[in-house]
Protein backbone atom coordinates (compact mmCIF):
# COMPACT_ATOMS: atom_id res chain seq x y z
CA UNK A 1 0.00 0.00 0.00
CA UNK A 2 3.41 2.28 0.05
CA UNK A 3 3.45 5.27 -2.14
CA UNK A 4 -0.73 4.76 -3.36
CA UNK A 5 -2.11 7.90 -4.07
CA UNK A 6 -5.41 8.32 -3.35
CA UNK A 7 -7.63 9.66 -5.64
CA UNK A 8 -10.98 10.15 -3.06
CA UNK A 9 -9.80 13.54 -2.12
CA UNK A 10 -9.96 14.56 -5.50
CA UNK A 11 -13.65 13.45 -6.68
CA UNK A 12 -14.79 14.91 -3.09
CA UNK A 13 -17.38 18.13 -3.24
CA UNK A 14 -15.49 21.43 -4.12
CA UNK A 15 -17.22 23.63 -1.62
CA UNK A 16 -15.35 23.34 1.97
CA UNK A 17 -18.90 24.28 4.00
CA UNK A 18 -20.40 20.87 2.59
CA UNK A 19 -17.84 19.06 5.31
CA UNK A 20 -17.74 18.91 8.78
CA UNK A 21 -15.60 22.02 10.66
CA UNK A 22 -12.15 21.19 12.03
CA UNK A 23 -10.61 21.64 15.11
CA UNK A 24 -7.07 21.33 16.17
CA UNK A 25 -6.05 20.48 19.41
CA UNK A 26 -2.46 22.07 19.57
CA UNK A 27 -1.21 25.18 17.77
CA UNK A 28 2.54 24.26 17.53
CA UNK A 29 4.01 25.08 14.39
CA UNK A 30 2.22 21.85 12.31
CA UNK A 31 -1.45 22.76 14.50
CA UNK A 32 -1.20 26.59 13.82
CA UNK A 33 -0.51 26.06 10.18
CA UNK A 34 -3.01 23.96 9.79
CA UNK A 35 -5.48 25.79 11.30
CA UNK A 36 -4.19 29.08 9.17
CA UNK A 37 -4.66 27.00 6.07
CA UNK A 38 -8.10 25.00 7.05
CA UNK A 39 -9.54 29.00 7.58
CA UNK A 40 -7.86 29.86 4.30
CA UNK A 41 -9.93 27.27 2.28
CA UNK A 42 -12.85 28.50 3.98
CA UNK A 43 -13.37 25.59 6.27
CA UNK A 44 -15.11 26.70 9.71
CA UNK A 45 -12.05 25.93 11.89
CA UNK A 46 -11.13 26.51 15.69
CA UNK A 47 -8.32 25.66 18.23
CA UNK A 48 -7.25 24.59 21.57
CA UNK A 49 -3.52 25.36 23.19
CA UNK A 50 -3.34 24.55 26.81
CA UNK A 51 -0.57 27.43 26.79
CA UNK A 52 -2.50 30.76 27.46
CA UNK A 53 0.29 33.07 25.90
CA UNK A 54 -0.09 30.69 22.18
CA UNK A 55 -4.03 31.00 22.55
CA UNK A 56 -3.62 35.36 23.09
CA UNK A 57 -0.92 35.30 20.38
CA UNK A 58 -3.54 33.32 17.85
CA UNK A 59 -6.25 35.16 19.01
CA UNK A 60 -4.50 38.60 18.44
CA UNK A 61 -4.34 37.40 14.53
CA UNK A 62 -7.71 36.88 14.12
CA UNK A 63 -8.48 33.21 14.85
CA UNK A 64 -10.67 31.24 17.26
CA UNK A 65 -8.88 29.50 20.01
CA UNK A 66 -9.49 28.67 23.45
CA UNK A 67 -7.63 27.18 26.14
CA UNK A 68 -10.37 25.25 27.49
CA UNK A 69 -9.92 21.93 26.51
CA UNK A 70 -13.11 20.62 27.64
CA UNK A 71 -15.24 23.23 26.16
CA UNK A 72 -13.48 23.02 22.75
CA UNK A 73 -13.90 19.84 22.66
CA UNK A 74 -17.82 20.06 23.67
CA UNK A 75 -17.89 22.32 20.62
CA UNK A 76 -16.59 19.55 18.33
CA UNK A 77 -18.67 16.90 19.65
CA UNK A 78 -21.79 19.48 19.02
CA UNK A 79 -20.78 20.32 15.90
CA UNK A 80 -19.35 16.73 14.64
CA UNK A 81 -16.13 18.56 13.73
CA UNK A 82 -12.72 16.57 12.54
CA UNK A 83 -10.28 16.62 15.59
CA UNK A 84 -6.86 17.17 14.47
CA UNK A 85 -4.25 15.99 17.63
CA UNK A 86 -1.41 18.07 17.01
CA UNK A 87 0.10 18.16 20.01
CA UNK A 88 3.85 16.30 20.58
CA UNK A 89 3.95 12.54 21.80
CA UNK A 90 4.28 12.98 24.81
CA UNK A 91 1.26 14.66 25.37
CA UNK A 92 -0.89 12.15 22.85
CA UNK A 93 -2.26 10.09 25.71
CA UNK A 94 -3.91 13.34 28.00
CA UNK A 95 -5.63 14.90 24.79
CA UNK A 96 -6.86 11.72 23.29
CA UNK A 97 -8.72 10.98 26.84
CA UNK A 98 -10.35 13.98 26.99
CA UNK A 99 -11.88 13.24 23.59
CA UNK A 100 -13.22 10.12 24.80
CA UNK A 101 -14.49 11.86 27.30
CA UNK A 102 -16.02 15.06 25.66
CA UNK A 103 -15.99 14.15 22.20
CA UNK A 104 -16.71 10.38 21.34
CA UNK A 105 -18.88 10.85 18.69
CA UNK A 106 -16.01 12.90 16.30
CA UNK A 107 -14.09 11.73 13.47
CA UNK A 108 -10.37 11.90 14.30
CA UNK A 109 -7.06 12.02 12.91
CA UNK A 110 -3.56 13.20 14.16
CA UNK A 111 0.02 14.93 12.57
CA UNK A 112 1.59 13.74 14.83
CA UNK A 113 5.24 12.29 13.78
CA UNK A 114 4.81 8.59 14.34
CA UNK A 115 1.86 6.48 13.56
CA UNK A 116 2.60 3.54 15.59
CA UNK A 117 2.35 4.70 19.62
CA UNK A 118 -0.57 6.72 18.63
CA UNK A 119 -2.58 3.74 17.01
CA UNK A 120 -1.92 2.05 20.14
CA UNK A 121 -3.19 4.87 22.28
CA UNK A 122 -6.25 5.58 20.14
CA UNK A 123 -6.86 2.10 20.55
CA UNK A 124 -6.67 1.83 24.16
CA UNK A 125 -9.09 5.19 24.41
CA UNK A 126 -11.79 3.25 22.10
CA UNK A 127 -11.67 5.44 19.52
CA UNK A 128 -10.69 3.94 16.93
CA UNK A 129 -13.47 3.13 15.16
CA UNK A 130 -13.40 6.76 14.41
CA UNK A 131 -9.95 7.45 13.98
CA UNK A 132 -7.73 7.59 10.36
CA UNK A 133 -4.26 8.79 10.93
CA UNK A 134 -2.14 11.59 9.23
CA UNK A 135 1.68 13.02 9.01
CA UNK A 136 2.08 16.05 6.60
CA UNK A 137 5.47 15.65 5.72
CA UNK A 138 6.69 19.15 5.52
CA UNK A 139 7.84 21.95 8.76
CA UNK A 140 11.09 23.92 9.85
CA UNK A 141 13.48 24.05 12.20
CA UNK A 142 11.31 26.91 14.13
CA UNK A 143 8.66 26.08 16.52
CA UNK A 144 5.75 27.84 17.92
CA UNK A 145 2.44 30.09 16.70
CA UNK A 146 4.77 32.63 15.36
CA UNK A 147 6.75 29.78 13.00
CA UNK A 148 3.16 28.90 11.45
CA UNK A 149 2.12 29.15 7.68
CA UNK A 150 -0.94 28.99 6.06
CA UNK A 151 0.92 27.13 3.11
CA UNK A 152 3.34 25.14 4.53
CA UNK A 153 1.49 21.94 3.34
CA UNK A 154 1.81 23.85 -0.05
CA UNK A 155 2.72 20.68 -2.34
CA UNK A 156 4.07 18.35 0.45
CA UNK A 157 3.29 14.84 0.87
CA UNK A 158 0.21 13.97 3.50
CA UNK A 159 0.46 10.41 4.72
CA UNK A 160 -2.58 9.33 5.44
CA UNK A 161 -2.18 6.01 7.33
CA UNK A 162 -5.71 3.63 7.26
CA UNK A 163 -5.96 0.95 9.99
CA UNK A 164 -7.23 -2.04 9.64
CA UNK A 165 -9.96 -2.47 8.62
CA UNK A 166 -9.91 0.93 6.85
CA UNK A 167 -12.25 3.40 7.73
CA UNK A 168 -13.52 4.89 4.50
CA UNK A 169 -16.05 8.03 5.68
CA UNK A 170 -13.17 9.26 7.87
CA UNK A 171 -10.47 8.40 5.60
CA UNK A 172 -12.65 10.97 2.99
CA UNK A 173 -12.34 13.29 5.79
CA UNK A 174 -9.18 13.32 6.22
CA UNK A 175 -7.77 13.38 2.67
CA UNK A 176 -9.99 16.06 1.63
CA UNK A 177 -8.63 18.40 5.13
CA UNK A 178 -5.30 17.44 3.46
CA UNK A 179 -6.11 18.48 -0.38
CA UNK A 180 -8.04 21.76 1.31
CA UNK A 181 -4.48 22.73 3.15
CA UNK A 182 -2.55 22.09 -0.51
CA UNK A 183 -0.86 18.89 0.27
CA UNK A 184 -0.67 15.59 -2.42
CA UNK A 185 -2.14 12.58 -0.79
CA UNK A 186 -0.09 9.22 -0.53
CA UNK A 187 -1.11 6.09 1.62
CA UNK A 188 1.00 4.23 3.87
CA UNK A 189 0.11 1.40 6.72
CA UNK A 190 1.14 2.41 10.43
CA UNK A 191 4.37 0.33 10.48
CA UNK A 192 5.37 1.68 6.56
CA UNK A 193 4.98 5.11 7.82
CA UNK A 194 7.18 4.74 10.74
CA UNK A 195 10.20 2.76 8.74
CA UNK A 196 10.26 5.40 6.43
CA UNK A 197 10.44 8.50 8.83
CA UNK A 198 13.44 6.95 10.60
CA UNK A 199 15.40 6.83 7.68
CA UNK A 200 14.20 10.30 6.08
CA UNK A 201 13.42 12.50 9.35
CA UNK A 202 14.23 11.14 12.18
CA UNK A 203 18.09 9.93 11.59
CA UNK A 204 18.90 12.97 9.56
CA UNK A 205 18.18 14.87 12.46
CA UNK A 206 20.36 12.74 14.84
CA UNK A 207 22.91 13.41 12.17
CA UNK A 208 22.64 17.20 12.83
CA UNK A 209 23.18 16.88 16.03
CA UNK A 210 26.21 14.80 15.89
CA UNK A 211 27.64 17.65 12.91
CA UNK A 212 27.17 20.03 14.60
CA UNK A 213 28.94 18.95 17.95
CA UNK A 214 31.89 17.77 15.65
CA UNK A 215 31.80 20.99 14.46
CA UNK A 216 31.40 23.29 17.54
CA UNK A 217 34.25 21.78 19.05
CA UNK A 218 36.50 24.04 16.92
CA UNK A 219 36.24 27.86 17.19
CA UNK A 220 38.13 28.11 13.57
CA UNK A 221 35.60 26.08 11.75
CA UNK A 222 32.64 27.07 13.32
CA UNK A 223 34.07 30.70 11.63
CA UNK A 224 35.06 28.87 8.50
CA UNK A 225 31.40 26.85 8.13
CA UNK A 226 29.52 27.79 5.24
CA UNK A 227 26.84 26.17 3.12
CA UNK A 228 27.18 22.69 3.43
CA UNK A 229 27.45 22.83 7.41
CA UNK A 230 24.19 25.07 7.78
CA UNK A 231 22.22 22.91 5.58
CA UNK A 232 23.94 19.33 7.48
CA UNK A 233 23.23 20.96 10.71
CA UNK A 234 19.72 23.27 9.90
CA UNK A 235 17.14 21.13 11.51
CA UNK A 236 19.69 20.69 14.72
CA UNK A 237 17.71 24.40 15.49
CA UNK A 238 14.73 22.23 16.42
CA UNK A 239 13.79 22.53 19.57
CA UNK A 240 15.16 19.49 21.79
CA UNK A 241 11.97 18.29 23.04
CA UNK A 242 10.35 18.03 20.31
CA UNK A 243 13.58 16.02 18.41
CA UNK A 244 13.16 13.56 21.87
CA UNK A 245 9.30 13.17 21.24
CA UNK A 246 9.90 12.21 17.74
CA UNK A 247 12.87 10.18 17.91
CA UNK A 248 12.31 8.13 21.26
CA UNK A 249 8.48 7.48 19.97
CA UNK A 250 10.07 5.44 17.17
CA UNK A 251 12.76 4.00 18.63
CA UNK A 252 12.38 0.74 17.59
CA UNK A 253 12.90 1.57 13.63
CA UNK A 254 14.86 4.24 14.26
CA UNK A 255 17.59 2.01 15.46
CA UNK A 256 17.62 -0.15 12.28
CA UNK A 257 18.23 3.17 10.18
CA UNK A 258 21.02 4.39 12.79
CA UNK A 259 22.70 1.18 12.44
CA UNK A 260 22.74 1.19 8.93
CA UNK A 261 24.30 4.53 9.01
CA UNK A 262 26.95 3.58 11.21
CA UNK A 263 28.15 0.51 9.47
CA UNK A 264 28.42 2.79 6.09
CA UNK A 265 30.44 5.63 8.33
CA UNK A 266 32.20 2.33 10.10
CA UNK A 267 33.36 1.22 6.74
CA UNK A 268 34.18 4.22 5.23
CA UNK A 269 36.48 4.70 8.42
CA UNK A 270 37.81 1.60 7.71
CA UNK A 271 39.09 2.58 4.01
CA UNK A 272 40.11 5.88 4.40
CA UNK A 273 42.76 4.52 7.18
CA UNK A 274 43.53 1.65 5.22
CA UNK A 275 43.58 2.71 1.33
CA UNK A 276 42.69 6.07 2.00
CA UNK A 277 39.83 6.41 -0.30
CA UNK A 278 36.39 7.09 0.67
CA UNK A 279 35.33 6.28 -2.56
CA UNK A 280 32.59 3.63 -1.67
CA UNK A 281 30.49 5.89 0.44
CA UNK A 282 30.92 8.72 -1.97
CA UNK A 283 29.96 7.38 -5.10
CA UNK A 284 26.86 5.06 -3.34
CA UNK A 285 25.86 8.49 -1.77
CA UNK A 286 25.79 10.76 -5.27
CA UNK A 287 24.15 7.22 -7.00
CA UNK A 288 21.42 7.94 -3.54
CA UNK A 289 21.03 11.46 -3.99
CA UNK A 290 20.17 11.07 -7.79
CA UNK A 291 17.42 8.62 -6.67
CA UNK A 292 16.32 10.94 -4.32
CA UNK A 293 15.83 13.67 -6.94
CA UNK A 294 14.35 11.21 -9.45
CA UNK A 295 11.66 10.83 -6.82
CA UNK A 296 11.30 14.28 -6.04
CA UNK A 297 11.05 15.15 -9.68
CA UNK A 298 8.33 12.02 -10.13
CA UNK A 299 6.45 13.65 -7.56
């Protein structure tokens, strides 16, 4: 099912009033661009942030936010609105039992970074019969209300990850919030999703880190750095929680893609202090990176 496009979204109505309002619980850079863009296609949308100074900052620009979970939440369930969880992983468990609590009745989906823990935790709040889950793959190094765009999900990839069985109304839901907000639509199972984030997210930004501590370590290089050690290091900006959240939620397939990185740094190692040639790791990585734009240009 890796890599289907889904076509649904696409044959859905074209007036955004004809489905259901949305409202996003977390206003984070993903949540408050998503809200920004649900508003901008005209969908009714409103908010939650449990942090008072994100809800005034929001509310100062015009949108509809509350800190009140509950009563946000008694809103959705009135109004049969989508819940978005946007909130980190950490925090996954606390918001999805106040929708079983307050909001039962509401189709759900997440953006949150991993698929698997929050399956589980949908599960264990018995909501899934309701639930279809989502990752728009696009964001910055910034966090916050401030960092948020209306089109960041401008042309990015939306995963939209079906359990099974699949939940067709919801999944309609969900893929036509994603083609409202700009995004291209492409399927993946809970367990695909996660594999492939390790190797394309979440281990390029343990990578940062570990560039830019090599690099710090030496006050004539961190003057010397230039293009190639911004953009290895850019998403090491990220704020440290949320790399934790992210990483440590998918720990177990991160560590496959860490270890595959190590053994190709381990060997190159190996050659460049035996025949001094990193040629293997060089030439595999330009072969890579032409794939990678293939892809990109397929897309």
């Amino acid at each position: 099912m890796t890599g289907d496009v889904s076509d649904s979204a696409k044959g859905a109505a074209a007036h955004p009033q004809e489905f259901p309002p949305v409202c996003v619980l977390g206003l984070g850079l993903i949540g408050g661009s998503l809200l920004r863009a649900a508003a901008k296609a005209g969908r009714t949308a409103w908010g939650y942030n449990r942090s008072a100074a994100t809800v005034a900052e929001a509310s100062a620009d015009g949108f509809d936010v509350s800190a009140d979970l509950t009563a946000t939440l008694a809103r959705a369930q009135q109004a049969g609105a989508l819940i978005v969880v946007a909130v980190p992983m950490p925090a996954v468990d606390q918001v999805l039992a106040a929708v079983a609590e307050h909001a039962p009745g509401c189709p759900l989906t997440d953006v949150v970074s991993v698929k698997g823990p929050v399956v589980e935790a949908v599960a264990r709040h018995g909501l899934a019969a309701r639930y279809v889950g989502g990752h728009p793959m696009a964001g910055t190094a910034d966090s916050g209300w401030p960092a948020g765009s209306a089109d960041l999900f401008r042309d990015a990839v939306w995963v939209v990850c079906d359990g099974d069985p699949g939940n067709p109304p919801v999944r309609a839901l969900v893929e036509r919030l994603a083609h409202d907000c700009g995004a291209r639509i492409v399927a993946a199972a809970p367990d695909e999703h996660d594999d492939a984030v390790a190797r394309i997210s979440h281990l390029p930004h343990l990578l940062a880190e570990a560039l830019a501590c090599v690099g710090a370590d030496d006050g004539l290089a961190l003057q010397l750095a230039a293009g190639s050690f911004r953009d290895g290091t850019r998403v090491a900006g990220t704020a440290p929680a949320l790399v934790r959240a992210m990483c440590e939620a998918n720990a177990e397939s991160l560590l496959g893609a860490l270890d595959e990185a190590l053994e190709l740094l381990e060997r190159a190692r190996e050659e460049l202090a035996g025949p001094g040639t990193v040629a293997e790791l060089v030439e595999a990585g330009h072969r890579a990176h032409r794939r990678y734009l293939a892809a990109r240009g397929q897309r």
